[in-house]
N, C-alpha and C. Protein backbone atom coordinates (compact mmCIF):
# COMPACT_ATOMS: atom_id res chain seq x y z
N UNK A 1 209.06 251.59 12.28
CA UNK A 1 208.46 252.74 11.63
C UNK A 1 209.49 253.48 10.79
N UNK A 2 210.40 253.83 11.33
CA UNK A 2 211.91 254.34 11.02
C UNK A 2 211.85 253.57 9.39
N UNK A 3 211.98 252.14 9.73
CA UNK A 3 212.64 251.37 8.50
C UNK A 3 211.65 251.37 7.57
N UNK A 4 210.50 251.28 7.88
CA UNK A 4 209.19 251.89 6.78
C UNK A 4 209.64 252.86 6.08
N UNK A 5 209.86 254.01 6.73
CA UNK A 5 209.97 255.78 5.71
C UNK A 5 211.51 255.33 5.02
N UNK A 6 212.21 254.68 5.45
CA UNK A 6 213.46 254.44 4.88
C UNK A 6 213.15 253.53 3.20
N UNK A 7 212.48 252.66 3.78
CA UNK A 7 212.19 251.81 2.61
C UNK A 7 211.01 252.49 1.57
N UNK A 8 210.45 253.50 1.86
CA UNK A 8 209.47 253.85 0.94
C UNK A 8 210.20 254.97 0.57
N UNK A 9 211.27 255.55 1.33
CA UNK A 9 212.08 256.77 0.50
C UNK A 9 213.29 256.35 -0.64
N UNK A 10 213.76 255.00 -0.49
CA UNK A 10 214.62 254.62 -1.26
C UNK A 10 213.76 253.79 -2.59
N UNK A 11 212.95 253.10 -1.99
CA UNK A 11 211.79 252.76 -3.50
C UNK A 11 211.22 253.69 -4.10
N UNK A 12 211.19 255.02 -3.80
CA UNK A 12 210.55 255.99 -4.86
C UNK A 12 211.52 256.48 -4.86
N UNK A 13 213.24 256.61 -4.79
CA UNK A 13 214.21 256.93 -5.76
C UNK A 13 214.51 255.70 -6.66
N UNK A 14 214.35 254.67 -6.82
CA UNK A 14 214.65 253.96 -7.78
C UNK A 14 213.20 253.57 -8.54
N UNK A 15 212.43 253.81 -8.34
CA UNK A 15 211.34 253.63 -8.93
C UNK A 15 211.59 255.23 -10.38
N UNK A 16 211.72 256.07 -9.57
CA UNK A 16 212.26 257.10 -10.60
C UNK A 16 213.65 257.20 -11.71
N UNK A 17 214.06 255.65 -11.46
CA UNK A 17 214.83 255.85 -12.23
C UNK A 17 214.90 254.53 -12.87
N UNK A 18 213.51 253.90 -13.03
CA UNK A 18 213.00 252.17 -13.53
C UNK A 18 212.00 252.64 -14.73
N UNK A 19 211.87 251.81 -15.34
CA UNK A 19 210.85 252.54 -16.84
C UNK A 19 209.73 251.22 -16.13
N UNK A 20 208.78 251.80 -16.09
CA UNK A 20 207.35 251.01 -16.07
C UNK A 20 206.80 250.86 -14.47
N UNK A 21 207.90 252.14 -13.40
CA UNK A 21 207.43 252.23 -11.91
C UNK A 21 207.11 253.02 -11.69
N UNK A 22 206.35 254.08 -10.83
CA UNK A 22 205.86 255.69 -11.04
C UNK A 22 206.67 255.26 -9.35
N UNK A 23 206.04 256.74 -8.92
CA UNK A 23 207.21 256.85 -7.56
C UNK A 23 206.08 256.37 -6.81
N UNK A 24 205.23 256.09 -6.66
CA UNK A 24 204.14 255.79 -5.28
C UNK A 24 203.93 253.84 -5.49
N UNK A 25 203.98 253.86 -6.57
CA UNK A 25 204.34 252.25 -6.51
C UNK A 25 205.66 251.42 -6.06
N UNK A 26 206.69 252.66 -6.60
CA UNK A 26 208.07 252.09 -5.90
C UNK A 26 208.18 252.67 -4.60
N UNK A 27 207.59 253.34 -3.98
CA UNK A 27 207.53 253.37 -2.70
C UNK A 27 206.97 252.59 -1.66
N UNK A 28 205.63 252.03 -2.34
CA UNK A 28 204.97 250.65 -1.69
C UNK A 28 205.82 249.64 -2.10
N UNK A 29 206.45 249.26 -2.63
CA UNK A 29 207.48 248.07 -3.20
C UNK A 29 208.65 248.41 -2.19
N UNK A 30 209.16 249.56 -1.78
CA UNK A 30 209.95 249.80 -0.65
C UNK A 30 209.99 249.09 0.70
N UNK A 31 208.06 249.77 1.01
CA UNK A 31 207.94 249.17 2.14
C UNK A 31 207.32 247.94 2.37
N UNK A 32 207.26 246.98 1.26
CA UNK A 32 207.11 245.74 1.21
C UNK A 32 208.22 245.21 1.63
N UNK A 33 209.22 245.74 1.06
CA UNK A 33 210.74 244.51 0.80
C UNK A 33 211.17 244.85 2.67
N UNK A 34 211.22 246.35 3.07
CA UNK A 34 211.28 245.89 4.61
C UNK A 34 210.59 245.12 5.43
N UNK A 35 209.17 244.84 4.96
CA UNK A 35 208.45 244.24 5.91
C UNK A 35 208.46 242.63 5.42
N UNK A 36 209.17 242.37 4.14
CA UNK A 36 209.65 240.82 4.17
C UNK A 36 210.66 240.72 4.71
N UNK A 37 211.80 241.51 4.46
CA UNK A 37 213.13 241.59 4.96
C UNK A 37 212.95 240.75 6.51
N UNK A 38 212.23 241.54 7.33
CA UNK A 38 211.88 241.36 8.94
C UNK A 38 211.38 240.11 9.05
N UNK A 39 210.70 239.43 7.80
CA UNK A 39 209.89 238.48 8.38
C UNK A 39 210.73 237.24 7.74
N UNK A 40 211.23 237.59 6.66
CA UNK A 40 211.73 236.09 6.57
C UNK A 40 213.09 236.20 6.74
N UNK A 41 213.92 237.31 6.99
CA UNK A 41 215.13 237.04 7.75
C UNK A 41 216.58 236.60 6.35
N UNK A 42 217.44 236.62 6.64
CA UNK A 42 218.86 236.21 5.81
C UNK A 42 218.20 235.50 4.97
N UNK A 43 217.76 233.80 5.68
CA UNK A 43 217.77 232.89 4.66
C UNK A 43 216.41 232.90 3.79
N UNK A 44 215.71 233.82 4.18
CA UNK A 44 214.54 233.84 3.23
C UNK A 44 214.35 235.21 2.05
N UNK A 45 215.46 235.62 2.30
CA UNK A 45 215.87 236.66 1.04
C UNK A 45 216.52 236.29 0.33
N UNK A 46 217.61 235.44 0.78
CA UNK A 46 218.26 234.50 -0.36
C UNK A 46 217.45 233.80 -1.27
N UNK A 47 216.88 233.18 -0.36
CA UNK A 47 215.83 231.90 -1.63
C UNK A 47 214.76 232.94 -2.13
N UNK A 48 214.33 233.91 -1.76
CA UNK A 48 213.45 235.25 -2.37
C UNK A 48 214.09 235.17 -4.01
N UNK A 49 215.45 235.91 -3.86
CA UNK A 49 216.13 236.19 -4.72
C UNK A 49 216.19 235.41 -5.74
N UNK A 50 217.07 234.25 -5.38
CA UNK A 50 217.14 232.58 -6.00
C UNK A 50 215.73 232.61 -7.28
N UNK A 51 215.18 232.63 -6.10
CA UNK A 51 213.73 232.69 -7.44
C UNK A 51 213.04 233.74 -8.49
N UNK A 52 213.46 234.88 -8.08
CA UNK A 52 213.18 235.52 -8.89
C UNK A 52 214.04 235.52 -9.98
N UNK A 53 215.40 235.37 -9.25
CA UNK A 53 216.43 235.20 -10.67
C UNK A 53 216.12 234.05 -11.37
N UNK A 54 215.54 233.01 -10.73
CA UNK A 54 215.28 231.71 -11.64
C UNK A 54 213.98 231.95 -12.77
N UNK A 55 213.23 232.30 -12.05
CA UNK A 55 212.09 233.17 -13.01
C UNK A 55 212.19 234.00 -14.15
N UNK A 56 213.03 234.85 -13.67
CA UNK A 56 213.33 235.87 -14.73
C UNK A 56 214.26 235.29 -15.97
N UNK A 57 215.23 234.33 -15.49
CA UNK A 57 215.81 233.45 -16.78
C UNK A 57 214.82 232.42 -17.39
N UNK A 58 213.55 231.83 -16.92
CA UNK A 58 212.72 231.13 -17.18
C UNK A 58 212.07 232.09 -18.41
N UNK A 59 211.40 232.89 -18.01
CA UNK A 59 210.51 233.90 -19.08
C UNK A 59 211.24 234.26 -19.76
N UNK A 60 213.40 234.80 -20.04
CA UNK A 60 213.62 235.00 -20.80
C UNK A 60 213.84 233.91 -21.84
N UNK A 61 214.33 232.65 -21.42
CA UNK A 61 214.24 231.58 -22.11
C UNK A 61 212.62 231.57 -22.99
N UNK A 62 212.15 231.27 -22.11
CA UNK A 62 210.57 231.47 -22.78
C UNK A 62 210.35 232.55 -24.25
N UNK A 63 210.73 233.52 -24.01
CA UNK A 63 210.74 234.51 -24.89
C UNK A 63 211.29 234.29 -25.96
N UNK A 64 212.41 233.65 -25.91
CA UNK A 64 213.22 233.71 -26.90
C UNK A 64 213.03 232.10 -27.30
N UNK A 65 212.41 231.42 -27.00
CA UNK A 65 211.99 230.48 -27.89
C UNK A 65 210.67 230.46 -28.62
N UNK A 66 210.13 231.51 -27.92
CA UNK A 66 208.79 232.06 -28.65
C UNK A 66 209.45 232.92 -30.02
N UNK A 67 210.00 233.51 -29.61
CA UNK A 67 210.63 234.53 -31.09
C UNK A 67 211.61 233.76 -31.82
N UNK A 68 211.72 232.48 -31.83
CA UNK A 68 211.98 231.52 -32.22
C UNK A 68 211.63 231.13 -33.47
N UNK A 69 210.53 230.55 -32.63
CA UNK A 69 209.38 229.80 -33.34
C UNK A 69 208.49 230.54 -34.31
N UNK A 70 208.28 231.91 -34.12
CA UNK A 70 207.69 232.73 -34.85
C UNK A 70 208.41 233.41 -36.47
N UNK A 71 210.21 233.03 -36.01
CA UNK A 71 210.37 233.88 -37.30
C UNK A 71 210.90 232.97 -38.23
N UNK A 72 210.83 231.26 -37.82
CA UNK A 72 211.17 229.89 -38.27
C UNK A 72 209.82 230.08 -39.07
């Protein structure tokens, strides 16, 4: 319970300081990441991570071969 109010008090300070998060969404995004944290443990935040970073270089690649192609 503790780690709930912890995680929904630290996601609505960085949600306030993210462009496109209001504070009640980064507060549910708070207490999401504790309640994965718990469930998938060390090695499943790693590979969490892994992928999002792989993702996020995927779509930027993506992007930029789209704005590519558009000003070719």
């Amino acid at each position: 319970m503790l780690g709930k109010i912890i995680g929904a008090v630290a996601g609505a300070k960085a949600a306030s300081r993210t462009r496109g998060v209001n504070e009640p969404g980064g507060a549910l995004m708070g207490v999401a990441a504790v309640a994965m944290a718990r469930r998938f443990g060390i090695p499943g935040m790693i590979a969490a991570a892994a992928g999002g970073y792989a993702l996020k270089r995927y779509n930027e690649r993506r992007q930029a071969r789209e704005a590519f192609t558009r000003t070719s």
